[in-house]
PDB file of N, CA and C in Angstrom:
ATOM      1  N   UNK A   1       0.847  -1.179   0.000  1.00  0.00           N
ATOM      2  CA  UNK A   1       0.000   0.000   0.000  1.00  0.00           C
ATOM      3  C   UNK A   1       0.887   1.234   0.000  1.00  0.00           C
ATOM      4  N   UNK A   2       1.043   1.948  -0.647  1.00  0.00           N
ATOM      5  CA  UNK A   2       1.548   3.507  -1.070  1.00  0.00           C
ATOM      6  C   UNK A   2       1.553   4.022   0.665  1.00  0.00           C
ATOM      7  N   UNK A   3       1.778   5.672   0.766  1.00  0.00           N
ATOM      8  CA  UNK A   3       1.855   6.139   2.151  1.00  0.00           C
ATOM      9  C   UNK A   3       0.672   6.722   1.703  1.00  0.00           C
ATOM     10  N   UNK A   4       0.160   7.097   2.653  1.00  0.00           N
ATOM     11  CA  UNK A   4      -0.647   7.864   3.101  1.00  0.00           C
ATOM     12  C   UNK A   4      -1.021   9.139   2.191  1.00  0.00           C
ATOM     13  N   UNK A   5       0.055  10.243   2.067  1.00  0.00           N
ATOM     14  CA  UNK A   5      -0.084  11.141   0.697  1.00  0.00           C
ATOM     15  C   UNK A   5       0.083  10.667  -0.301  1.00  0.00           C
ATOM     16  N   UNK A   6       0.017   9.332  -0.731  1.00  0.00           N
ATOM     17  CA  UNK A   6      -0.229   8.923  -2.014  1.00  0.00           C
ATOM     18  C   UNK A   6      -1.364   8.796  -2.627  1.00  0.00           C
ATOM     19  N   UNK A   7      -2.373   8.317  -1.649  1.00  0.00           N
ATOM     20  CA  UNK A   7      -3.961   7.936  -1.384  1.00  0.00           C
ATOM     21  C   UNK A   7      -4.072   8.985  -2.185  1.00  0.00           C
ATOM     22  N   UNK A   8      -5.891   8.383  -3.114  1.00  0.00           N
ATOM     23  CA  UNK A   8      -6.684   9.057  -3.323  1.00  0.00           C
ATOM     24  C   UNK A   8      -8.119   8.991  -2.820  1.00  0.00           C
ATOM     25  N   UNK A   9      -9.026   9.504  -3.456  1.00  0.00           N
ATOM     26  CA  UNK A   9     -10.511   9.488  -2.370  1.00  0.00           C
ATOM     27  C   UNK A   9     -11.042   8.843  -3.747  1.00  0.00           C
ATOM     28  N   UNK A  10     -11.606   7.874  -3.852  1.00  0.00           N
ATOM     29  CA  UNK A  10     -12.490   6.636  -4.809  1.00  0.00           C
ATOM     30  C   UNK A  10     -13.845   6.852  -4.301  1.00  0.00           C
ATOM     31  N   UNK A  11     -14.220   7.220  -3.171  1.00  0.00           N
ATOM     32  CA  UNK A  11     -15.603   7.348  -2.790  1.00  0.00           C
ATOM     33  C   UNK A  11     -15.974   8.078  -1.264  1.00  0.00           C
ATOM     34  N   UNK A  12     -16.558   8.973  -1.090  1.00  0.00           N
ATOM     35  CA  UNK A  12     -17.270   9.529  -0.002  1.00  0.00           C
ATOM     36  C   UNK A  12     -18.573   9.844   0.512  1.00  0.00           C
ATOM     37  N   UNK A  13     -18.644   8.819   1.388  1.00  0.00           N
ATOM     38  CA  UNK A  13     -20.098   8.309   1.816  1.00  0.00           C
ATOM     39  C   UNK A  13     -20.438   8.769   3.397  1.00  0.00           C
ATOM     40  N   UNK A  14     -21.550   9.013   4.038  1.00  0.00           N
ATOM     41  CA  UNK A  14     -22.100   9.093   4.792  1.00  0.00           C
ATOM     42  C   UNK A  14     -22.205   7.942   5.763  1.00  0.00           C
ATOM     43  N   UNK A  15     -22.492   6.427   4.549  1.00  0.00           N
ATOM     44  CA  UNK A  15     -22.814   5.493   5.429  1.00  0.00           C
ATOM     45  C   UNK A  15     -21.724   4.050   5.271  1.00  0.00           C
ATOM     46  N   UNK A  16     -21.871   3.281   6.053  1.00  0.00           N
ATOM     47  CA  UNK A  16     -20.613   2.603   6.890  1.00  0.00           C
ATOM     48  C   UNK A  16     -20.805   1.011   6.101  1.00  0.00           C
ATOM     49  N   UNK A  17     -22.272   1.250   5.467  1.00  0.00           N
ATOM     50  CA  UNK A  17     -22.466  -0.188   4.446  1.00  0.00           C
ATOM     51  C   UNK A  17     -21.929  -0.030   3.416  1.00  0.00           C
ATOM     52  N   UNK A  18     -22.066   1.217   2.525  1.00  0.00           N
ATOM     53  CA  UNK A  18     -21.822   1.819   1.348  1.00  0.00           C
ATOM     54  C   UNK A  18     -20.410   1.743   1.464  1.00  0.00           C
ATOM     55  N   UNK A  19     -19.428   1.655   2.392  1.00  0.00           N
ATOM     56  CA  UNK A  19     -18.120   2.321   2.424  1.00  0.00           C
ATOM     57  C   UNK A  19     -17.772   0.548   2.409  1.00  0.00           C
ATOM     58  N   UNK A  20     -18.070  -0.445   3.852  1.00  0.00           N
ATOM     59  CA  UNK A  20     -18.020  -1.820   3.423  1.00  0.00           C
ATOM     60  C   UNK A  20     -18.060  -2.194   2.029  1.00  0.00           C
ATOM     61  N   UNK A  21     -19.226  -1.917   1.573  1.00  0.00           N
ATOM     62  CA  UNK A  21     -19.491  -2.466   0.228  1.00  0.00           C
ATOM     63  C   UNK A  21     -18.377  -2.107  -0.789  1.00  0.00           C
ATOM     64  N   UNK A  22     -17.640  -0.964  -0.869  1.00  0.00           N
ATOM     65  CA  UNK A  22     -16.883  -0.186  -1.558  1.00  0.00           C
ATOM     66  C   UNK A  22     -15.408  -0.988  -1.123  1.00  0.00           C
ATOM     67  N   UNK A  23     -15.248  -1.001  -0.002  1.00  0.00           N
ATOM     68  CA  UNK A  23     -14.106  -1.645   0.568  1.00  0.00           C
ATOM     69  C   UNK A  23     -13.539  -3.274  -0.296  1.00  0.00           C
ATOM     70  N   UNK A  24     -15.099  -4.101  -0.038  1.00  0.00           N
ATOM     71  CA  UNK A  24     -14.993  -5.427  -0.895  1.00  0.00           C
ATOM     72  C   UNK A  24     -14.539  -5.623  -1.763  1.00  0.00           C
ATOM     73  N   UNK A  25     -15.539  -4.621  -2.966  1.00  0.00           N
ATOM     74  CA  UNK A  25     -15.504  -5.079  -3.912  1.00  0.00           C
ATOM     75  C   UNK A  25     -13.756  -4.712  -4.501  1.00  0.00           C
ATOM     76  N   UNK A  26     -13.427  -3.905  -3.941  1.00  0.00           N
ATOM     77  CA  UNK A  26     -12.318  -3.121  -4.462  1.00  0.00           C
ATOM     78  C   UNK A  26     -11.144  -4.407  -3.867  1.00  0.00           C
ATOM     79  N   UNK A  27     -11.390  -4.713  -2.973  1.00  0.00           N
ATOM     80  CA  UNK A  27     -10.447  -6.141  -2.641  1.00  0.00           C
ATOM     81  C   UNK A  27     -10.473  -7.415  -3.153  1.00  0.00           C
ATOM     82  N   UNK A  28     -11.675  -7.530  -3.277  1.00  0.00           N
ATOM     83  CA  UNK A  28     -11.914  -8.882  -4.519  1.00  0.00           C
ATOM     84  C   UNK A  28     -11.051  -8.566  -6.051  1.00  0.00           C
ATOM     85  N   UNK A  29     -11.307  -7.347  -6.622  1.00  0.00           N
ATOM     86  CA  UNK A  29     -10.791  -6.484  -8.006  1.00  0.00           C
ATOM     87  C   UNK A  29      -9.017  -6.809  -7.854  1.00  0.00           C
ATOM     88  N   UNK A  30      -9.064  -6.849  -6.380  1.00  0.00           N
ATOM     89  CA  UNK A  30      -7.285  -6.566  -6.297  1.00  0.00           C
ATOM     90  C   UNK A  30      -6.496  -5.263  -6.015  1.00  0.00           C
ATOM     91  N   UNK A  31      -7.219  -4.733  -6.057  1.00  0.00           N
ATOM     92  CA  UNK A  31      -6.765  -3.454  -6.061  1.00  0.00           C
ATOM     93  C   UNK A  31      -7.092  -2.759  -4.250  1.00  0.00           C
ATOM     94  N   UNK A  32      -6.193  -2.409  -3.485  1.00  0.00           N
ATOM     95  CA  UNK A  32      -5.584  -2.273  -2.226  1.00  0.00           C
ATOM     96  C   UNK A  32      -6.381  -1.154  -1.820  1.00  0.00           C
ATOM     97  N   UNK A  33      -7.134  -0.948  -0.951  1.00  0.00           N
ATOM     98  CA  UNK A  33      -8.265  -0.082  -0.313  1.00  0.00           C
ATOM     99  C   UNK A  33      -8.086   0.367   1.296  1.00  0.00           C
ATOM    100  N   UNK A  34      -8.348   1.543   1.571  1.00  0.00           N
ATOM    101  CA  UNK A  34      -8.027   1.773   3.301  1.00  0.00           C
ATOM    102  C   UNK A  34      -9.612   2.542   3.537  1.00  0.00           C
ATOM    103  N   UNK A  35     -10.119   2.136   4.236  1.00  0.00           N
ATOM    104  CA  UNK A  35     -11.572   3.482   4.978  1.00  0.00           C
ATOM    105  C   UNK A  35     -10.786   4.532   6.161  1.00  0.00           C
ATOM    106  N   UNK A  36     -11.466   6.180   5.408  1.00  0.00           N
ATOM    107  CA  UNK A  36     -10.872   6.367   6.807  1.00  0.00           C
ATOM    108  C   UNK A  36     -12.324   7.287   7.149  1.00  0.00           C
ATOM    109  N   UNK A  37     -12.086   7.044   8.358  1.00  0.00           N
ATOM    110  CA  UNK A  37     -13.520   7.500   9.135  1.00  0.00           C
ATOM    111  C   UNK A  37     -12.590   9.242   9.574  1.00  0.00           C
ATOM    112  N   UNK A  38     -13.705  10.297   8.791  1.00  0.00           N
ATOM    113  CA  UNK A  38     -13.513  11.429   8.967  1.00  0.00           C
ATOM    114  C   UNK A  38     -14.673  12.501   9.895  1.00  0.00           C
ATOM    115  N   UNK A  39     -13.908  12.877  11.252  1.00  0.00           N
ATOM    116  CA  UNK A  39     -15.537  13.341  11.869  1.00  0.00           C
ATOM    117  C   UNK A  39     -15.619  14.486  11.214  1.00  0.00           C
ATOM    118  N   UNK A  40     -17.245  15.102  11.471  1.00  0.00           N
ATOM    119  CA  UNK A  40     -17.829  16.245  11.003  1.00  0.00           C
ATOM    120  C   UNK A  40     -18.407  16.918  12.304  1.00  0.00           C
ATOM    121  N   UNK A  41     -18.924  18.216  11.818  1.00  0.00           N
ATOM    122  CA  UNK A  41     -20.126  19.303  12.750  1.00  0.00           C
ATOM    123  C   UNK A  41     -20.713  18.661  13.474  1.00  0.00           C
ATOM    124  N   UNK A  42     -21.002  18.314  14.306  1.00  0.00           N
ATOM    125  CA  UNK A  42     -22.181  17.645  15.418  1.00  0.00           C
ATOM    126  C   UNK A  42     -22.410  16.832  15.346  1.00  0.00           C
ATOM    127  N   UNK A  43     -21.754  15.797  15.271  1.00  0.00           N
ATOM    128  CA  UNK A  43     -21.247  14.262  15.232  1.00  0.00           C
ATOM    129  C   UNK A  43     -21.579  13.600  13.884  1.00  0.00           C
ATOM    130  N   UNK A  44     -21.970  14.345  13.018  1.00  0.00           N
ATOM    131  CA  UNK A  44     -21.497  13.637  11.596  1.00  0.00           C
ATOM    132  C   UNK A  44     -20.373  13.061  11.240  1.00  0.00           C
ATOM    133  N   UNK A  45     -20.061  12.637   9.977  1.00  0.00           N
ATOM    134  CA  UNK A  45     -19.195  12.106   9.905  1.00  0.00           C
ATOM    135  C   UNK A  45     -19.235  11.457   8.176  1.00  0.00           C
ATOM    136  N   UNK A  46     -17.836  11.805   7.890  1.00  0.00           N
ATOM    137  CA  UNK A  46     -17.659  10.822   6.602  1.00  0.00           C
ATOM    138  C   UNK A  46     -16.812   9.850   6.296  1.00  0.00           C
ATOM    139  N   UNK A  47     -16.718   9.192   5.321  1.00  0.00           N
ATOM    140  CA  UNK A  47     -16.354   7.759   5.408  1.00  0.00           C
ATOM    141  C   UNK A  47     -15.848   7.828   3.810  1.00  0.00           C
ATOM    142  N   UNK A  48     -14.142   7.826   4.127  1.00  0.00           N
ATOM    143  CA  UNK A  48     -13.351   7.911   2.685  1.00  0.00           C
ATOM    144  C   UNK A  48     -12.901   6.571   2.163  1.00  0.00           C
ATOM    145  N   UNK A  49     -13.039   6.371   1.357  1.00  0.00           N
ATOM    146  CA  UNK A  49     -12.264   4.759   0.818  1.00  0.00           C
ATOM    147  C   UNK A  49     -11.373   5.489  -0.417  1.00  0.00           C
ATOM    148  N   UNK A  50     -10.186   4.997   0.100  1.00  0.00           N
ATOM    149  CA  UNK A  50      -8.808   5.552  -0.476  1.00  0.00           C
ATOM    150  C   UNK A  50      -8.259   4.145  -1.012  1.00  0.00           C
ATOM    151  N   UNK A  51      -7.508   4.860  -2.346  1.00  0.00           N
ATOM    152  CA  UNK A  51      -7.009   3.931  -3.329  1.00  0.00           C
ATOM    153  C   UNK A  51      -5.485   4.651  -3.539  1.00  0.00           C
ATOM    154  N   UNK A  52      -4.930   3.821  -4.059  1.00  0.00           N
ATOM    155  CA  UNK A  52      -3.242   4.281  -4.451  1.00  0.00           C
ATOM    156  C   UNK A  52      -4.119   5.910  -6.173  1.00  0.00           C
ATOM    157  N   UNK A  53      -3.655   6.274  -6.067  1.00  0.00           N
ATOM    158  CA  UNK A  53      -3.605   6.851  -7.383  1.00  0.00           C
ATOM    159  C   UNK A  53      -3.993   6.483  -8.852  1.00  0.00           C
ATOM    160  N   UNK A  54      -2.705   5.568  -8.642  1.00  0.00           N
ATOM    161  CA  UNK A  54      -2.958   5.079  -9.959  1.00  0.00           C
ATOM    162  C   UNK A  54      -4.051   3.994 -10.391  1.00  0.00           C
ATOM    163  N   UNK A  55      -4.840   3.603  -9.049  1.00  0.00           N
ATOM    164  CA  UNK A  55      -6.093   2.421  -9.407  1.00  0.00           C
ATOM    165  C   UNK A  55      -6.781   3.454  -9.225  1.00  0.00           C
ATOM    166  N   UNK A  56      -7.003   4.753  -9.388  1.00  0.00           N
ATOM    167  CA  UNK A  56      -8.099   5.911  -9.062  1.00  0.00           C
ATOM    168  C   UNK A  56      -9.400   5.329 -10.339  1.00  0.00           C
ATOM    169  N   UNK A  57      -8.497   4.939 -11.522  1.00  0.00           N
ATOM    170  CA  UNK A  57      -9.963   5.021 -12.998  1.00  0.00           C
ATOM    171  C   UNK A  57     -10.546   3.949 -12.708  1.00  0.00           C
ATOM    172  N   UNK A  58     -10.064   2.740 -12.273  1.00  0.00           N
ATOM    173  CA  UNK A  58     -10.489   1.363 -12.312  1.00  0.00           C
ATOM    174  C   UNK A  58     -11.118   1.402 -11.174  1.00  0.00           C
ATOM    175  N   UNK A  59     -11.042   1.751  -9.765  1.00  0.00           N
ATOM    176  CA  UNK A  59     -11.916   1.402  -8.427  1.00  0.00           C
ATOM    177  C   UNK A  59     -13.174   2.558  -9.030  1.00  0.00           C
ATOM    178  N   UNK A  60     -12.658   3.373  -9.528  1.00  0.00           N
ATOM    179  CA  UNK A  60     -14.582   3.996  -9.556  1.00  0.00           C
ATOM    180  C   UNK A  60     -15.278   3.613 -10.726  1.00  0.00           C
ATOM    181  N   UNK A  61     -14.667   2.767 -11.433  1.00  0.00           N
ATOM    182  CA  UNK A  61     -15.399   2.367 -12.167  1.00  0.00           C
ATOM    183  C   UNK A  61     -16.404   0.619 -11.799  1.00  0.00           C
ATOM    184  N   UNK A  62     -15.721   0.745 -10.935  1.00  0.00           N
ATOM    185  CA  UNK A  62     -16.287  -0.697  -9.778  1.00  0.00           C
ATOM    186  C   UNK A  62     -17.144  -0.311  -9.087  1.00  0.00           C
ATOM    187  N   UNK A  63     -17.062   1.222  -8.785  1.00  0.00           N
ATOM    188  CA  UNK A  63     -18.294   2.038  -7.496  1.00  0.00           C
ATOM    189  C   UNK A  63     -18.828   2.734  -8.319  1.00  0.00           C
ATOM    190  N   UNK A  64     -19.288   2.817  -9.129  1.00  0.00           N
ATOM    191  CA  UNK A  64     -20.078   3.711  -9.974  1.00  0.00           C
ATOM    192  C   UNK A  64     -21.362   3.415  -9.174  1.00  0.00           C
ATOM    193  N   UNK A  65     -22.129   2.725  -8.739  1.00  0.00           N
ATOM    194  CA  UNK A  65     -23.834   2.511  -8.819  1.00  0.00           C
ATOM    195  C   UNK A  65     -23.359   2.396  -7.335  1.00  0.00           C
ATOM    196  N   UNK A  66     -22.553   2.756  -6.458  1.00  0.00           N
ATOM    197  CA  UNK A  66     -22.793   3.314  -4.931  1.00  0.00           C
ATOM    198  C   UNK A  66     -22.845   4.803  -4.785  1.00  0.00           C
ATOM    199  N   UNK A  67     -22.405   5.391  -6.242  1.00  0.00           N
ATOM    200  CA  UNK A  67     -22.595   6.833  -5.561  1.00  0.00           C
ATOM    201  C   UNK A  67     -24.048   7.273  -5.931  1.00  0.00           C
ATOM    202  N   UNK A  68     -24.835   8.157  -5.157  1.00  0.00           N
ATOM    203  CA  UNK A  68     -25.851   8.585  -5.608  1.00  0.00           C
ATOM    204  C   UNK A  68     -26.405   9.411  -6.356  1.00  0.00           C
TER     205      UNK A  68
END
């Protein structure tokens, strides 16, 4: 897995199934995935699923029908 400033953002979700779901499939594909739980305003919160860079075209093309 790349460092940390290598990451890119493949998907940003609200919810913690959507981000699972995103997580999977992207590990089944092969392609190396991290969630990071980001807090918000008054206990919101978002939920990043980070990819190396260079799998940026191919993982969203795997999450296309999770974003809304």
């Amino acid at each position: 897995m790349a460092r940390d400033d290598e990451l890119v953002a493949a998907l940003v979700t609200e919810k913690r199934k959507v981000a699972d779901e995103a997580w999977g499939r992207l590990g089944e594909a092969g392609i190396p995935a991290v969630v990071i739980t980001q807090p918000g305003i008054m206990g919101a919160y978002e939920l990043i699923v980070q990819v190396e860079a260079s799998d940026l075209e191919r993982a969203q093309s795997l999450l296309t029908d999770l974003v809304p």
